[in-house]
N, C-alpha and C. Protein backbone atom coordinates (compact mmCIF):
# COMPACT_ATOMS: atom_id res chain seq x y z
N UNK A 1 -5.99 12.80 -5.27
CA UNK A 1 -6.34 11.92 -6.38
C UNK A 1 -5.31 11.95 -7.51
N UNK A 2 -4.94 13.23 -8.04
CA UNK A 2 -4.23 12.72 -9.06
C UNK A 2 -2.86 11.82 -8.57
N UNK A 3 -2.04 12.28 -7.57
CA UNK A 3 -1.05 11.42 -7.36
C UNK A 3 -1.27 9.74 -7.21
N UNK A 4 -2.31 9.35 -7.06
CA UNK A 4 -2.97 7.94 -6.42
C UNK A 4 -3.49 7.79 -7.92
N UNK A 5 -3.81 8.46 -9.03
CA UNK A 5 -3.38 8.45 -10.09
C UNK A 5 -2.32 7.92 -11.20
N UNK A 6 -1.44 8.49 -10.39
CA UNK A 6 -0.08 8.20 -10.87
C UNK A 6 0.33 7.01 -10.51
N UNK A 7 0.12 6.79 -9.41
CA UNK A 7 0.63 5.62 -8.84
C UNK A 7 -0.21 4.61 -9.79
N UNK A 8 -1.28 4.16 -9.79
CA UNK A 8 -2.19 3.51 -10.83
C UNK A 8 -1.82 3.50 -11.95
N UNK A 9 -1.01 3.99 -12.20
CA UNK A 9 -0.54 4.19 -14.16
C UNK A 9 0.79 3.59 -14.10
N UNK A 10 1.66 3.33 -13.05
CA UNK A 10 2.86 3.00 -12.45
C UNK A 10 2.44 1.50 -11.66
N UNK A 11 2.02 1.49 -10.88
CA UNK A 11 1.53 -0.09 -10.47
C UNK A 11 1.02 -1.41 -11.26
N UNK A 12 -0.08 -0.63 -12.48
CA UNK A 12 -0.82 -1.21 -13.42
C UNK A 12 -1.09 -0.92 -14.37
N UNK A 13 -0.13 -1.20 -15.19
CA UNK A 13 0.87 -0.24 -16.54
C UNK A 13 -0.44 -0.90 -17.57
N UNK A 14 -0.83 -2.25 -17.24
CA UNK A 14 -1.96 -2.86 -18.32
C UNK A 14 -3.15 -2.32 -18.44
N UNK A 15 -3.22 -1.61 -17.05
CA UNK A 15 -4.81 -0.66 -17.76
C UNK A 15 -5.20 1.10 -17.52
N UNK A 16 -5.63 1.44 -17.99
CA UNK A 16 -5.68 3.06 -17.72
C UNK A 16 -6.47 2.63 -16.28
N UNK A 17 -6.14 3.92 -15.53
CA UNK A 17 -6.85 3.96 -14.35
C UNK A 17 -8.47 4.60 -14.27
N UNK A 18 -8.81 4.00 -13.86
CA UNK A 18 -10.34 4.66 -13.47
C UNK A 18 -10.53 5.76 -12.43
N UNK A 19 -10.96 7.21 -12.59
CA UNK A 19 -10.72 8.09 -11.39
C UNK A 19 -12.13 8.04 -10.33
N UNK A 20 -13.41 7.30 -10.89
CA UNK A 20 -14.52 7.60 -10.18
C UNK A 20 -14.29 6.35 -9.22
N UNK A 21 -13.81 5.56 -9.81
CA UNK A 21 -13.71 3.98 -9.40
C UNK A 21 -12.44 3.96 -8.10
N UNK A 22 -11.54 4.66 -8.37
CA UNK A 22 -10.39 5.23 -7.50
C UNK A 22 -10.87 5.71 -6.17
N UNK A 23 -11.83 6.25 -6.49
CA UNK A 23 -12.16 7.59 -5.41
C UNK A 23 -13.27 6.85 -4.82
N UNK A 24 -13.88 5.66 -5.20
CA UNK A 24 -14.98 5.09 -4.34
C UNK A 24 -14.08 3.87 -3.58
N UNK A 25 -13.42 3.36 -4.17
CA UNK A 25 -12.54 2.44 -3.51
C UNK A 25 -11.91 2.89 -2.04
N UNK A 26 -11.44 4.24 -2.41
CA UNK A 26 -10.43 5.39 -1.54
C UNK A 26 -11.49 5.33 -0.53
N UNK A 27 -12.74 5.84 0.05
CA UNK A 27 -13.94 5.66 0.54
C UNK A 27 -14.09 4.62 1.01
N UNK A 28 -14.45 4.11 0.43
CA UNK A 28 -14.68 2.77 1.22
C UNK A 28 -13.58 2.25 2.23
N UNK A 29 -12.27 2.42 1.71
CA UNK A 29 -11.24 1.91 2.45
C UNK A 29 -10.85 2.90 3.72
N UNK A 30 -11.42 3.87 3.71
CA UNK A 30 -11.31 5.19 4.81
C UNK A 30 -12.63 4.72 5.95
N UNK A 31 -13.42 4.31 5.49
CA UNK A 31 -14.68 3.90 5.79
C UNK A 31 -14.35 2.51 6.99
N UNK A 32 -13.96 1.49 5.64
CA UNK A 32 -13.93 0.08 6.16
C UNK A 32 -12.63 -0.11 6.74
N UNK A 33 -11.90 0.03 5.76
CA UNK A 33 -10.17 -0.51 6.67
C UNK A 33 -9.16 0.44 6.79
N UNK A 34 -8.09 0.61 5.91
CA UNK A 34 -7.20 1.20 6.60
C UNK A 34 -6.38 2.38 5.70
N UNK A 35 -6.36 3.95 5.58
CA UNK A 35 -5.49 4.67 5.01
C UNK A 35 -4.85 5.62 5.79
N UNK A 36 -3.93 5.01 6.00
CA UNK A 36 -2.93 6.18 6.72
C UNK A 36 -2.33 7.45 5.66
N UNK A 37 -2.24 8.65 5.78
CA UNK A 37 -1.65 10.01 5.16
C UNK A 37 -0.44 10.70 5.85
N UNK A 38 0.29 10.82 5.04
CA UNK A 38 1.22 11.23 5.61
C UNK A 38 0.96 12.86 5.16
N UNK A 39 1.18 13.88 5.98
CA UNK A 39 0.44 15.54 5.69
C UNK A 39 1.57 16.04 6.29
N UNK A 40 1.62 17.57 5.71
CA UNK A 40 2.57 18.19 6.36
C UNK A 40 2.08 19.89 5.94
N UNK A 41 1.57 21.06 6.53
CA UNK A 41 1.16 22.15 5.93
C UNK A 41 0.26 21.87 4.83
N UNK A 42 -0.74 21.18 5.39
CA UNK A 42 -2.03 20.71 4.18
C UNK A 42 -1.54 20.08 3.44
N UNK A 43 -0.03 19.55 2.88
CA UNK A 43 -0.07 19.61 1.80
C UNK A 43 0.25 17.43 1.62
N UNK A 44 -0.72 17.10 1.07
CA UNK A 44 -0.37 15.41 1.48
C UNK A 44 0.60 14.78 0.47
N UNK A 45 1.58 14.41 1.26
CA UNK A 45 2.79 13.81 0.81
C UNK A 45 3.18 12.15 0.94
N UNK A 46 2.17 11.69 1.40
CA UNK A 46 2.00 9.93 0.60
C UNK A 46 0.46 9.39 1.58
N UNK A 47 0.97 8.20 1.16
CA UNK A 47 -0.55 7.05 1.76
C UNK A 47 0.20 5.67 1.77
N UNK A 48 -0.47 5.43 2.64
CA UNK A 48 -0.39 3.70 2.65
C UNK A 48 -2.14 3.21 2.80
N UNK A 49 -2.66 2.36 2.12
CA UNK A 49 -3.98 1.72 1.75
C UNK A 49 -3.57 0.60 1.89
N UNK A 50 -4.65 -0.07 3.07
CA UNK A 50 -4.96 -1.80 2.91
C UNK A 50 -6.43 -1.47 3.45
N UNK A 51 -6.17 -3.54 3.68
CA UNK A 51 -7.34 -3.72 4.35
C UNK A 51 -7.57 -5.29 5.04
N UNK A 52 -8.43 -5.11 5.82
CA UNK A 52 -8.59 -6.29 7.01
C UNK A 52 -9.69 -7.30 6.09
N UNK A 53 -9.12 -8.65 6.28
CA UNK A 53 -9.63 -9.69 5.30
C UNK A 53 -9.12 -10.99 6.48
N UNK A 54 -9.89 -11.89 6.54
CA UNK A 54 -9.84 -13.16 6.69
C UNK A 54 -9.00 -13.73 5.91
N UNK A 55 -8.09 -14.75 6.30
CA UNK A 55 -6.90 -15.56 5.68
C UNK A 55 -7.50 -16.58 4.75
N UNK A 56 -7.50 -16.74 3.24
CA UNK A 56 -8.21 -17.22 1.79
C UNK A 56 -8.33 -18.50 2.47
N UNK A 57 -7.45 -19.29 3.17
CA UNK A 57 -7.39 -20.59 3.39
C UNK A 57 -7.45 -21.22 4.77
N UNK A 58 -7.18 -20.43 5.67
CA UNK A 58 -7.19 -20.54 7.39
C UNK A 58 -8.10 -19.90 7.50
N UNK A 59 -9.46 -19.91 8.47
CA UNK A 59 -10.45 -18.86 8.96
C UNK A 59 -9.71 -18.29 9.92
N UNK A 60 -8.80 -19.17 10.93
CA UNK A 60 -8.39 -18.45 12.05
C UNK A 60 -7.40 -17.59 11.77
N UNK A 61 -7.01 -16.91 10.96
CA UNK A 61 -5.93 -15.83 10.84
C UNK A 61 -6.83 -14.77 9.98
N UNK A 62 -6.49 -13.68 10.69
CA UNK A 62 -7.05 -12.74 9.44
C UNK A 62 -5.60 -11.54 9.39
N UNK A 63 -6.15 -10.92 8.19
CA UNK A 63 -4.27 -10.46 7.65
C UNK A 63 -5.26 -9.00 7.65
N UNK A 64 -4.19 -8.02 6.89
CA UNK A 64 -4.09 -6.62 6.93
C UNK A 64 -2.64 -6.92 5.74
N UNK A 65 -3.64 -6.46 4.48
CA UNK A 65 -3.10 -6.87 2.93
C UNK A 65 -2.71 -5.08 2.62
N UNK A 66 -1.56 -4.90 2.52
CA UNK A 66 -1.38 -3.77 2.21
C UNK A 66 -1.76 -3.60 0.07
N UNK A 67 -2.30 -1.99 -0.28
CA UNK A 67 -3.52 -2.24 -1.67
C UNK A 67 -2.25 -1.57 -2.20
N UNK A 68 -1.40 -0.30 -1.76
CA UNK A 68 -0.76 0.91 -2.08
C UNK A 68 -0.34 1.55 -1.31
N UNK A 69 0.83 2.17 -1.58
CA UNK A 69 1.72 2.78 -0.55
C UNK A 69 2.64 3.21 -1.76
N UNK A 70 2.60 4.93 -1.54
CA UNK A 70 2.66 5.65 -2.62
C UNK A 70 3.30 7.41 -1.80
N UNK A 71 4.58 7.36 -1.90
CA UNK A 71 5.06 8.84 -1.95
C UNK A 71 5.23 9.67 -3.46
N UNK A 72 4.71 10.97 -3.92
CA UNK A 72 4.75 11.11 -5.22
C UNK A 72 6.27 11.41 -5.01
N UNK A 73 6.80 11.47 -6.52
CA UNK A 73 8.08 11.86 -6.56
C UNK A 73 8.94 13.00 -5.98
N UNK A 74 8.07 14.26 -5.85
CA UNK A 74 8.55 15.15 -5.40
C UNK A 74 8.35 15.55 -3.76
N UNK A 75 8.59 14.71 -3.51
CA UNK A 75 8.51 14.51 -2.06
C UNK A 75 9.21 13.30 -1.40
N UNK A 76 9.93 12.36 -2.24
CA UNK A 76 10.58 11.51 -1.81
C UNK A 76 12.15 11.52 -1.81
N UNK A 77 12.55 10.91 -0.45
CA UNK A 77 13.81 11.47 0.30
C UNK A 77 13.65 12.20 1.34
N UNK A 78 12.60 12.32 1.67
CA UNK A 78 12.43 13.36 2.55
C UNK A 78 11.41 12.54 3.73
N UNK A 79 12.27 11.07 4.13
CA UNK A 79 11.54 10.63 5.09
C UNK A 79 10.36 10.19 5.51
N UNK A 80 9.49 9.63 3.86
CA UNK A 80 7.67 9.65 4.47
C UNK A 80 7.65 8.28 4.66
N UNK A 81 8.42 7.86 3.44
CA UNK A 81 7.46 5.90 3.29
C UNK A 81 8.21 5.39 4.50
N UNK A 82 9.28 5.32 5.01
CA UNK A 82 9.35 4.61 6.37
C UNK A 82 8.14 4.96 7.70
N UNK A 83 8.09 5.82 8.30
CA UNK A 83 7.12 6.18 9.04
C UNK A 83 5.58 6.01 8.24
N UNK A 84 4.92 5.46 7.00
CA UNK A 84 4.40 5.11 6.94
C UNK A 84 4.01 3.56 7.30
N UNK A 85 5.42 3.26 6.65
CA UNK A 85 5.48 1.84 6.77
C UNK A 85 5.85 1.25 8.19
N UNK A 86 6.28 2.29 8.83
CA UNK A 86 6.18 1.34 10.58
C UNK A 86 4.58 1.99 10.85
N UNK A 87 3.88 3.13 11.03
CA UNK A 87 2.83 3.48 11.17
C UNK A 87 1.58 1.89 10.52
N UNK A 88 1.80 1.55 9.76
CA UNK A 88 1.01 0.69 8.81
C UNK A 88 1.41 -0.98 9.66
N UNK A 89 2.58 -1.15 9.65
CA UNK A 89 3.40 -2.06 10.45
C UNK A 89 3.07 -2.48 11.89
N UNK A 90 2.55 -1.32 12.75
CA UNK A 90 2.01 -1.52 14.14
C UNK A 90 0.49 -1.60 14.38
N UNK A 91 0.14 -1.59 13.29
CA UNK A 91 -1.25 -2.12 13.67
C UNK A 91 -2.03 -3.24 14.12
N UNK A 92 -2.39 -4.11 15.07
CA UNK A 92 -2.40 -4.78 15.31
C UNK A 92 -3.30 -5.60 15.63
N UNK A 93 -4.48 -5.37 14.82
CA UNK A 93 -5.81 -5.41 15.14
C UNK A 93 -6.20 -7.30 14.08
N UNK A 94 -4.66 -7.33 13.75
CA UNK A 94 -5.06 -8.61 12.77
C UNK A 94 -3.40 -10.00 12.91
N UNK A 95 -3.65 -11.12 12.57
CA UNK A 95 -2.55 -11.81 12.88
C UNK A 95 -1.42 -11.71 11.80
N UNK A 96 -1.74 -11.27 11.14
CA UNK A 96 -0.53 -11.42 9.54
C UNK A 96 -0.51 -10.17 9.29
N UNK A 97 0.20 -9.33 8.90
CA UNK A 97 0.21 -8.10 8.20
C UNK A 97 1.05 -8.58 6.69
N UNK A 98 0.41 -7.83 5.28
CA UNK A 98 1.36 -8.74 4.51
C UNK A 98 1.76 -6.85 3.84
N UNK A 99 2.68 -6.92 3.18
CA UNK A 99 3.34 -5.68 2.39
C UNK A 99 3.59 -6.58 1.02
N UNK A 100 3.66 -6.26 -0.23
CA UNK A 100 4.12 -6.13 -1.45
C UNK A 100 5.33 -5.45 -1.83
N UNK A 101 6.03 -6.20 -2.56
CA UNK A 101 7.26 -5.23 -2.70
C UNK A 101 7.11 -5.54 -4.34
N UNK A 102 6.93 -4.04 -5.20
CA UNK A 102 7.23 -3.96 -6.20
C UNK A 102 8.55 -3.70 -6.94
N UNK A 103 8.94 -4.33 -8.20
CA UNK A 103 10.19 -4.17 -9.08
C UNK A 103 10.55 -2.99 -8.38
N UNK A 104 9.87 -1.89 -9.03
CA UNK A 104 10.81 -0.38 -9.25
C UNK A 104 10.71 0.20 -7.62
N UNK A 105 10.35 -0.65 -6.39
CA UNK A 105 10.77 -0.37 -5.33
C UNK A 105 12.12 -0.14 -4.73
N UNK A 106 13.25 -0.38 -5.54
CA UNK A 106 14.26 -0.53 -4.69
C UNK A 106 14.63 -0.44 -3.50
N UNK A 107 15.25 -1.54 -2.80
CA UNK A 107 15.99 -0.77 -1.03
C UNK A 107 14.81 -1.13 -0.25
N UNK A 108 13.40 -1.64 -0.52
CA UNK A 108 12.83 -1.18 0.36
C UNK A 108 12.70 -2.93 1.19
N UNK A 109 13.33 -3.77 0.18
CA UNK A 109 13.03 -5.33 0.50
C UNK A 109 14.54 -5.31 2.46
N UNK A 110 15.21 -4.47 2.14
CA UNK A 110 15.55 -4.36 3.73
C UNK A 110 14.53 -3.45 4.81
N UNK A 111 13.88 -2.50 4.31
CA UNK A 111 13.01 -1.95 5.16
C UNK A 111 12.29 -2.67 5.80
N UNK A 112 11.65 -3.49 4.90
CA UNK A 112 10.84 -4.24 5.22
C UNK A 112 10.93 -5.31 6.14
N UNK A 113 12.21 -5.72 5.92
CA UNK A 113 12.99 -6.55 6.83
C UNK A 113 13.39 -6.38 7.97
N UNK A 114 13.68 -4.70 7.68
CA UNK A 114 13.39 -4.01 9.80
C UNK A 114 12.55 -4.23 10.40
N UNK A 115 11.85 -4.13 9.76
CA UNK A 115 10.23 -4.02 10.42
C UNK A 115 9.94 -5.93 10.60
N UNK A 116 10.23 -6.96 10.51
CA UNK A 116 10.49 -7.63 10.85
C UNK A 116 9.48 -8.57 9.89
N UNK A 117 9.03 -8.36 9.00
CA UNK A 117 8.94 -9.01 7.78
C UNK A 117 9.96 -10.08 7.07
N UNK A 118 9.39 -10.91 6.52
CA UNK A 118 10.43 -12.35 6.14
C UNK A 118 9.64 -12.20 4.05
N UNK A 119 10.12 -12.49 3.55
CA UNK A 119 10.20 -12.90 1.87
C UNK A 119 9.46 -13.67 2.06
N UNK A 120 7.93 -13.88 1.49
CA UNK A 120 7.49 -15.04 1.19
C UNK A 120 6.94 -15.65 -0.02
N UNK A 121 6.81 -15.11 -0.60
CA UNK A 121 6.36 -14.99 -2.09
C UNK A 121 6.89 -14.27 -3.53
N UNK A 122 6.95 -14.90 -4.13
CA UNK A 122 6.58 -13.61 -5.28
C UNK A 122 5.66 -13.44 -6.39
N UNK A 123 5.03 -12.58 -6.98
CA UNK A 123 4.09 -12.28 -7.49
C UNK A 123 4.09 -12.20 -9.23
N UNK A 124 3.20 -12.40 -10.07
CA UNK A 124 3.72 -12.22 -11.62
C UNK A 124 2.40 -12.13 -12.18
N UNK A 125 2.09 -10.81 -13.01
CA UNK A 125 1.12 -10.73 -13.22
C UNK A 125 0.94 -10.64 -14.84
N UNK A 126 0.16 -10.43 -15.50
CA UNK A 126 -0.38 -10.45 -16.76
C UNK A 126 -1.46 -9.76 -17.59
N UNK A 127 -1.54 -8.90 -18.01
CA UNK A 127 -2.57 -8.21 -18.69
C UNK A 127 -3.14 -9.45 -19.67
N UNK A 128 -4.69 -9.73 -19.48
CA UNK A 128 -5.70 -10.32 -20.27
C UNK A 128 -6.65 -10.29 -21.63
N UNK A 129 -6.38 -8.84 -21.74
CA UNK A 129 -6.95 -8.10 -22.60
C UNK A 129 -6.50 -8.25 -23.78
């Protein structure tokens, strides 16, 4: 939790994170769709979180929307988010798989591109408050 924390304070700079709200989401998505962990000597060194949804506008496609995908800092370089991201990548239980690529991602808009992903969008968001 706290690292998935962090990431929340880093993803969505507009609002403090919620930790009860975090941790039921986390649940549910272990439950319903999809969190892969990357572990090594107990000790867990990232995640990738989505989930299986019907396509907003086609019924006949349903996607696998990646939520978070999160190595903490002190553990990165050391090989996790790729093998997450093909681990997350071969799943195949849906017709679209989509990934997000955030600003302070760097490098990863070719990863992604290994994995045989194409640019389709981009995203712009706004605090309301």
């Amino acid at each position: 939790m706290p690292w998935l924390l962090e990431f929340v304070k880093i993803a969505m700079p507009m609002c403090e994170p919620d930790a009860e709200h975090i941790e039921r989401m986390l649940v549910l998505h272990i439950d319903k769709h999809v969190v892969l962990v990357a572990e090594e000597d107990g000790k867990l060194k990232g995640t990738i979180i989505g989930c299986y949804m019907p396509h907003f506008l086609n019924p006949k496609l349903s996607m696998l929307q990646e939520l978070a995908w999160w190595v903490p800092k002190e553990y990165r370089g050391e090989g996790i988010g790729g093998p997450l991201l093909e681990a997350f990548a071969s799943i195949r239980k849906t017709d679209v798989t989509v990934m997000t690529l955030r600003p302070e991602t760097k490098g990863l808009q070719a990863k992604y591109e290994e994995q045989g992903f194409q640019l389709y969008e981009y995203a712009y968001v706004r605090g309301n408050r």
